[in-house]
Protein backbone atom coordinates (compact mmCIF):
# COMPACT_ATOMS: atom_id res chain seq x y z
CA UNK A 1 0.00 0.00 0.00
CA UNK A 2 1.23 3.60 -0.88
CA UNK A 3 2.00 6.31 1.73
CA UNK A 4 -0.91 7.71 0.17
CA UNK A 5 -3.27 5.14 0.52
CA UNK A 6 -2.89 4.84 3.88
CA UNK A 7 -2.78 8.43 4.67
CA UNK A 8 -6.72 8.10 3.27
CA UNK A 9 -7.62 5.65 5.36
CA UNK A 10 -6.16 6.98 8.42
CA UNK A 11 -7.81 9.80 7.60
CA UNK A 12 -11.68 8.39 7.01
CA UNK A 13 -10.90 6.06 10.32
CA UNK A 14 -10.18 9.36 12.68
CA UNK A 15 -13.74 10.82 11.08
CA UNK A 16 -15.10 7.82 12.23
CA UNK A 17 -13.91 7.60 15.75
CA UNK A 18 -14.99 11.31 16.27
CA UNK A 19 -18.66 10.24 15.01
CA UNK A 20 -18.70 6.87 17.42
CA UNK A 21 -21.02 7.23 20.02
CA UNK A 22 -22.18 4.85 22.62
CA UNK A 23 -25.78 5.49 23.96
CA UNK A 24 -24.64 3.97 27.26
CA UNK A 25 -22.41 6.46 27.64
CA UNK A 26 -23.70 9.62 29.63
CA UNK A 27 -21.31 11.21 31.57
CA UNK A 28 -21.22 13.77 28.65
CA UNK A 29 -24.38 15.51 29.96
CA UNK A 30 -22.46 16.48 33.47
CA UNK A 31 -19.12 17.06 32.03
CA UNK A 32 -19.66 18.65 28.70
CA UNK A 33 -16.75 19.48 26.96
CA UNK A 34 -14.52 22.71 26.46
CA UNK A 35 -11.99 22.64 23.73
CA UNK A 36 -8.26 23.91 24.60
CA UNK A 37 -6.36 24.68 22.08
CA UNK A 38 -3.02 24.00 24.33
CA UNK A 39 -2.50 20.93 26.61
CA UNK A 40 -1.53 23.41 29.82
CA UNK A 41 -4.69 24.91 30.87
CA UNK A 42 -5.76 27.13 33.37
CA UNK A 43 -8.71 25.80 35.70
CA UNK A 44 -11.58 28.05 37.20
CA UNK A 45 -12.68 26.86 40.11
CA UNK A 46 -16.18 28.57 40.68
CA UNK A 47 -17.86 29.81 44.04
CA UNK A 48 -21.28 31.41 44.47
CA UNK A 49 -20.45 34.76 43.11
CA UNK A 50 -19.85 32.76 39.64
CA UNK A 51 -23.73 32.17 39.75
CA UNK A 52 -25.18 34.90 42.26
CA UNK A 53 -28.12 37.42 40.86
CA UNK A 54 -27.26 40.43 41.69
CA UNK A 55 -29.42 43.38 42.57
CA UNK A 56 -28.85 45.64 39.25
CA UNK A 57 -31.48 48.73 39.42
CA UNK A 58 -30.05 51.79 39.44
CA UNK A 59 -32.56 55.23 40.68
CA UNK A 60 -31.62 58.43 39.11
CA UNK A 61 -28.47 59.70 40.59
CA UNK A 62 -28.04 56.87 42.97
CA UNK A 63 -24.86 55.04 42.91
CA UNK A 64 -23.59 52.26 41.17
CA UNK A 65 -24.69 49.05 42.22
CA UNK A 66 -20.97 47.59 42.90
CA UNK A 67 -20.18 43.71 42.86
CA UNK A 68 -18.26 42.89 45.98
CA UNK A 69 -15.67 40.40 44.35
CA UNK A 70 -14.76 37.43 46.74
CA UNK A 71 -12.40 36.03 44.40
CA UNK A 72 -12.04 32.60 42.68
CA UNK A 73 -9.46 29.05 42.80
CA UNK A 74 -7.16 29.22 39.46
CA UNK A 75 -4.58 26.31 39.16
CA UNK A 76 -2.65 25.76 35.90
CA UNK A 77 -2.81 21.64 35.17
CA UNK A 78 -1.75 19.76 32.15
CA UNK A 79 -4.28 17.95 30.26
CA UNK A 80 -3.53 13.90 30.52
CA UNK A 81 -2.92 12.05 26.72
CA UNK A 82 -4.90 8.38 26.61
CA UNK A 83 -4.59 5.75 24.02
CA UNK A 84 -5.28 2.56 22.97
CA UNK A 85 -4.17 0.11 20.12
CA UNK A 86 -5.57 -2.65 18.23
CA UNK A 87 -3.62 -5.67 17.15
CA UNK A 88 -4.02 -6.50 13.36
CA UNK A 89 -2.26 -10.01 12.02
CA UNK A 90 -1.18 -10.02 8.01
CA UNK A 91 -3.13 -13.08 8.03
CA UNK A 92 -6.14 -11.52 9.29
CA UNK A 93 -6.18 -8.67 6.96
CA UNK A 94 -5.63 -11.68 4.20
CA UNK A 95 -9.01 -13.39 5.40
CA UNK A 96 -11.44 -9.83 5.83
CA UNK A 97 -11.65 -6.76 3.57
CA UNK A 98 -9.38 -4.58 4.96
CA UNK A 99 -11.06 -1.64 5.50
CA UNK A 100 -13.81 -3.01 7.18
CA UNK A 101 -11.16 -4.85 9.55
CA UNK A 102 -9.71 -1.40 10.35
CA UNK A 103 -13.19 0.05 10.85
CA UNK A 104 -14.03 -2.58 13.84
CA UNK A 105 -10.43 -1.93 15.39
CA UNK A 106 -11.73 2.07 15.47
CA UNK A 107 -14.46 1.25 16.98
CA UNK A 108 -12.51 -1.15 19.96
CA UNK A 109 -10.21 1.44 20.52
CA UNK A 110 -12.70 4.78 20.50
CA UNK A 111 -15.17 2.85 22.06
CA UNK A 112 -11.87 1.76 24.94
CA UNK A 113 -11.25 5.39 25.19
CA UNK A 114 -15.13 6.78 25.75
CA UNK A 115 -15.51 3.86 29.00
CA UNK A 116 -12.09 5.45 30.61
CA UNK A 117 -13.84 8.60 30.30
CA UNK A 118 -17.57 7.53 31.66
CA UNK A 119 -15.71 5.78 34.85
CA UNK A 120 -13.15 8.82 35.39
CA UNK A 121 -16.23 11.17 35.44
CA UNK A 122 -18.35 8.75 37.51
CA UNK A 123 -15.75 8.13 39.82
CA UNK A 124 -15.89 11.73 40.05
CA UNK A 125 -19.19 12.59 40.88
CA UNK A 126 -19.76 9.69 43.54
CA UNK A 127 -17.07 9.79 45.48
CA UNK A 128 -18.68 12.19 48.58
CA UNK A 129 -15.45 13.69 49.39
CA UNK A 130 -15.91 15.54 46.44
CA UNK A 131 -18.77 17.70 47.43
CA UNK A 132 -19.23 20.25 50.66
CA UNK A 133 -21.05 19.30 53.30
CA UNK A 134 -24.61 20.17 53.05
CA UNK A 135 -24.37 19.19 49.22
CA UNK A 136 -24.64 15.13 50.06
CA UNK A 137 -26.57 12.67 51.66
CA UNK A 138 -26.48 9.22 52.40
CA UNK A 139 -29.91 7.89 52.08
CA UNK A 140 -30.83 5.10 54.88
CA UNK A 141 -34.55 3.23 56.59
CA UNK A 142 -37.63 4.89 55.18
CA UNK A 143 -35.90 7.59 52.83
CA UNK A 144 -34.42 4.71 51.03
CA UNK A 145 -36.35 4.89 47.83
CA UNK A 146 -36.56 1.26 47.64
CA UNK A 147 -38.60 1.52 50.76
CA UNK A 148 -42.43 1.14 50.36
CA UNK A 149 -42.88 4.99 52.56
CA UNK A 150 -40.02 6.58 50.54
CA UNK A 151 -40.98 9.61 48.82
CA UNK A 152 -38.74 10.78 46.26
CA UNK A 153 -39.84 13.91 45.10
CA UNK A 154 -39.42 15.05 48.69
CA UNK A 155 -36.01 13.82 48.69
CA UNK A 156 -34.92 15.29 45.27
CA UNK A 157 -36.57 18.34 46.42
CA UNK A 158 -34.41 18.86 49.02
CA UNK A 159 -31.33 18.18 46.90
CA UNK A 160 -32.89 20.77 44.64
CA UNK A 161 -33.27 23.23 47.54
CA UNK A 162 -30.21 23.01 48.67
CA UNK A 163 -28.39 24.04 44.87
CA UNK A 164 -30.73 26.71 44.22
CA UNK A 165 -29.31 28.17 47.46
CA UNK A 166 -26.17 27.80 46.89
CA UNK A 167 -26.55 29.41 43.13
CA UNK A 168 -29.13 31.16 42.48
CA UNK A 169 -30.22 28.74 39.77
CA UNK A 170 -32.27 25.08 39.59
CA UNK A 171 -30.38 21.67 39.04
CA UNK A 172 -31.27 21.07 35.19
CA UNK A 173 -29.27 17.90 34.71
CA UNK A 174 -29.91 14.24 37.23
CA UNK A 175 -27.83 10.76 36.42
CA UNK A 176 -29.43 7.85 37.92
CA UNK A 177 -27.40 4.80 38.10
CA UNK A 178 -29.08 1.46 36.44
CA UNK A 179 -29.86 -0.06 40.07
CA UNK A 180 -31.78 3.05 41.40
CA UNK A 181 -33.67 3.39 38.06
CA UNK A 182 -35.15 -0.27 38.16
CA UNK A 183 -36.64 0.84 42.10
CA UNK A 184 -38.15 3.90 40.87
CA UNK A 185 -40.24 2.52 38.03
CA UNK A 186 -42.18 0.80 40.60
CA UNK A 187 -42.00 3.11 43.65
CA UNK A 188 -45.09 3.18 45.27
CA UNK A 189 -45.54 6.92 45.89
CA UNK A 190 -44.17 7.75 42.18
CA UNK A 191 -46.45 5.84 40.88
CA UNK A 192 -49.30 7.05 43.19
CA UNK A 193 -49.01 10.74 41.40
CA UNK A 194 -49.81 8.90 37.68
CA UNK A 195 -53.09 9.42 36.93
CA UNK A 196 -55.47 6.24 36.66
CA UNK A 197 -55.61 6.61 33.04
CA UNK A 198 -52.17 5.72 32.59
CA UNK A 199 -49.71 2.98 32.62
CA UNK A 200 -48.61 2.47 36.09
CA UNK A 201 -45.19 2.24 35.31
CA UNK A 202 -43.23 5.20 35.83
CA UNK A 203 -41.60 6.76 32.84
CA UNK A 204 -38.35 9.14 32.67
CA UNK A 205 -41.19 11.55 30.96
CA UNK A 206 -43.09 11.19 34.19
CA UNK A 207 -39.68 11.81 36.46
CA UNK A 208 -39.10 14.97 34.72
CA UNK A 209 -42.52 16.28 35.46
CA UNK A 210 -42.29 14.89 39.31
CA UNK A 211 -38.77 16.23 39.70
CA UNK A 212 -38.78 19.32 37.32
CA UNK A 213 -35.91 18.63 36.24
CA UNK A 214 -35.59 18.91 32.15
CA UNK A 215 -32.75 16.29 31.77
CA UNK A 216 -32.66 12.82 33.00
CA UNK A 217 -30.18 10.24 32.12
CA UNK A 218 -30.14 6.73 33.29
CA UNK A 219 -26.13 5.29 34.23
CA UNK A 220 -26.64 1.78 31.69
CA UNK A 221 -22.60 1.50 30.95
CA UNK A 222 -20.58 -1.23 32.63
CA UNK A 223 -17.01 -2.57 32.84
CA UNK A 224 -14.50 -5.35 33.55
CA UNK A 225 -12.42 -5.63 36.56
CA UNK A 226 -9.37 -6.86 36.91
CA UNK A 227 -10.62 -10.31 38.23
CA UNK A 228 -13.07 -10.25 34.77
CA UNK A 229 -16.11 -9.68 36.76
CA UNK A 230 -19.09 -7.24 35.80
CA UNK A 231 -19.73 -4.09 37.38
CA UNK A 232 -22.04 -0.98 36.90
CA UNK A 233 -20.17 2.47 35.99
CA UNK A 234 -23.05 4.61 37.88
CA UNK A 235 -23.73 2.94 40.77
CA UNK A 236 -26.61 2.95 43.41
CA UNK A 237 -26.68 6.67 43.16
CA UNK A 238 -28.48 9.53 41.89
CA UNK A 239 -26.55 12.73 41.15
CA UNK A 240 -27.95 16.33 40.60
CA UNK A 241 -26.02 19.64 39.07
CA UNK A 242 -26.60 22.49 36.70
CA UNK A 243 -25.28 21.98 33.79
CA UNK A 244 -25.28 25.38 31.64
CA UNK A 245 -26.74 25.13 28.24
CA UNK A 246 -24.27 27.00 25.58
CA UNK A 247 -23.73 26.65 21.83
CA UNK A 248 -20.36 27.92 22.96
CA UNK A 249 -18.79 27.17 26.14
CA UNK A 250 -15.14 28.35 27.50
CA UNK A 251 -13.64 27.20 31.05
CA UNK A 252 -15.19 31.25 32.16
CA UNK A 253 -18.20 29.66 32.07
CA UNK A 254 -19.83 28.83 35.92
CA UNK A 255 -20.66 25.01 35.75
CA UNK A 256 -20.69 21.88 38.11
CA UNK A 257 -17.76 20.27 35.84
CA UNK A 258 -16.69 19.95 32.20
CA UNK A 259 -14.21 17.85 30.43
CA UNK A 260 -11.55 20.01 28.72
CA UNK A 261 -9.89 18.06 25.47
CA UNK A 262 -7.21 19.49 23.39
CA UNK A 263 -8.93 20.18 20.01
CA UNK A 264 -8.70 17.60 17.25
CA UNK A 265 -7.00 15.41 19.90
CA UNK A 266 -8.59 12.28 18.82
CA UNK A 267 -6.99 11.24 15.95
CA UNK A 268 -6.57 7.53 14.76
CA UNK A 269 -2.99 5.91 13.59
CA UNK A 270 -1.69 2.92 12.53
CA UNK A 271 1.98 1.44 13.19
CA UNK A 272 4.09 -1.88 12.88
CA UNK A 273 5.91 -4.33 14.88
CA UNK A 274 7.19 -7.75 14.56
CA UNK A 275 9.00 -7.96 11.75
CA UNK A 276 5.59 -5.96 10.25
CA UNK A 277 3.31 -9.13 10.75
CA UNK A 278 1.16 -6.89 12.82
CA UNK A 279 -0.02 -3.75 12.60
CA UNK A 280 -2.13 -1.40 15.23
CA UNK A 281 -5.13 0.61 15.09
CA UNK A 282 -4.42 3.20 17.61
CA UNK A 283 -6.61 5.82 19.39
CA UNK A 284 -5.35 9.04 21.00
CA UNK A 285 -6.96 11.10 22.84
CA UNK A 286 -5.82 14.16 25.03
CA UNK A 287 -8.65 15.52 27.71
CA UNK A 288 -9.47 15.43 31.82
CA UNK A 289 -12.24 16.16 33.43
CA UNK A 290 -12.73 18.36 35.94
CA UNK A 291 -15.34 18.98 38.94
CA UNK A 292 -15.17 23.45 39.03
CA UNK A 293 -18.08 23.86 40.69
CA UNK A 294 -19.35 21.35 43.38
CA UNK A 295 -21.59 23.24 45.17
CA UNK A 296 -23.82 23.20 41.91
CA UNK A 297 -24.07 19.69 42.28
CA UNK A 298 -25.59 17.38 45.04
CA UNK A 299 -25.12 13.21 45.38
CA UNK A 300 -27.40 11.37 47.13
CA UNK A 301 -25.91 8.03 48.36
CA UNK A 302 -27.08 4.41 49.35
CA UNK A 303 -30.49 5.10 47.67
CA UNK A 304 -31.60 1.41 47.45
């Protein structure tokens, strides 16, 4: 194969690991991504005056209404490179079209590179020591809602309470792992509130009206431990934050966490070893994410 040739397909198979996507994967809607266009980055994070409403009006020949700055957390970090590679044997390539071969390595490796980033953001957002105090709770007897006398909507509504406080805005954005998903389709005071004309199962249409909260995403994604066995990515958790909504967003912008990625960092290449019996597929990717404002987010532990 010419130089070429395989600059082409290298090429097509980097378009196509920036167009994978993997429905499981959610950890996009709390960390939504800022590009960088350097790897060593300056970090924001925000407090309550990133979010505050201030009191603007002005009477005639009053003073200015001045904002009392109480400064903000800067530190300078260095965005971390990932990668992955796919083994390719002549003799493979001799039995499949090759193309097609290379297309299901890209999608190994960018799929490889997307569940390191799901459990680095999950890990994230349900490990309690990364929230303040009154921005977590561990959920235990009758609050449980796998309880029969839980009530959920007082329980998110408290979460709620407590960021609106804290920012002067509503929680827009709730991950619920897998585990705490299955309870709540059947919970007995959920399903109380649907009216008799309906199914009785509760819907994620039906948890958005209940918790008025506009976007809901259940935690499906799993992974393989060391020892080979199973485990859920979002676990028996529920997670709340405001997520701003922007066609353009830059690290300025006050947020519960975002992923910064060095732009056009994923890029797909293909080397040799072995006396060039086999070749790689490899994925690189350059990005971390980062929690910048916790006290727009709340986790509510143990919930089944």
């Amino acid at each position: 194969m010419g130089r070429l040739e395989e600059l082409r397909i290298n090429a097509y198979l980097s378009e196509v690991a920036r167009g994978y996507s993997n429905n499981a994967f959610i950890a996009g809607n709390l960390f939504p991504t800022i590009e960088s266009e350097l790897e060593k980055i300056d970090i924001f994070e925000f407090n309550k005056e990133a979010f505050q409403v201030y009191d603007t009006e002005r009477a005639i020949r009053a003073n200015s209404n001045i904002i009392s700055p109480k400064g903000f957390t800067k530190k300078t970090t260095t965005l971390t490179e990932h990668d992955l590679a796919y083994p390719i044997d002549y003799r493979e390539e001799e039995e499949a079209r090759k193309v097609k071969l290379q297309v299901h390595a890209t999608n190994v490796v960018t799929q490889g590179l997307q569940l390191k980033h799901e459990k680095q953001c999950a890990d994230l957002v349900q490990n309690p020591d990364n929230f303040p105090a009154g921005n977590k709770a561990v959920l235990s007897g009758t609050s449980k809602f796998s309880h029969a006398d839980s009530k959920p909507v007082e329980t998110v509504e408290t979460a709620r309470n407590v960021i609106s406080a804290n920012i002067g805005q509503d929680p827009n954005t709730m991950v619920i792992g897998q585990e705490v998903w299955q309870v709540l389709k059947n919970n007995k005071s959920l399903r109380e509130m649907i009216s008799d004309s309906q199914n009785k199962v509760v819907t994620l249409n039906h948890l958005k009206e209940f918790f008025e909260i506009e976007n809901i995403v259940i935690g499906k994604s799993i992974f393989s431990g060391a020892n080979g066995a199973f485990s859920r990515v979002w676990g028996n958790n529920v997670i709340l934050a405001y997520v701003p909504t922007l066609d353009s967003r830059t690290e300025y912008d006050p947020a519960f966490a975002y992923t910064v990625r060095k732009k056009d960092a994923l890029q797909i290449d293909e080397y040799q070893k072995e006396g060039n019996k086999v070749k790689y597929i490899r994925a690189t990717d350059i990005y971390t994410p980062f929690l910048v404002g916790p006290e727009a987010g709340y986790l509510l532990s143990s919930v089944v």
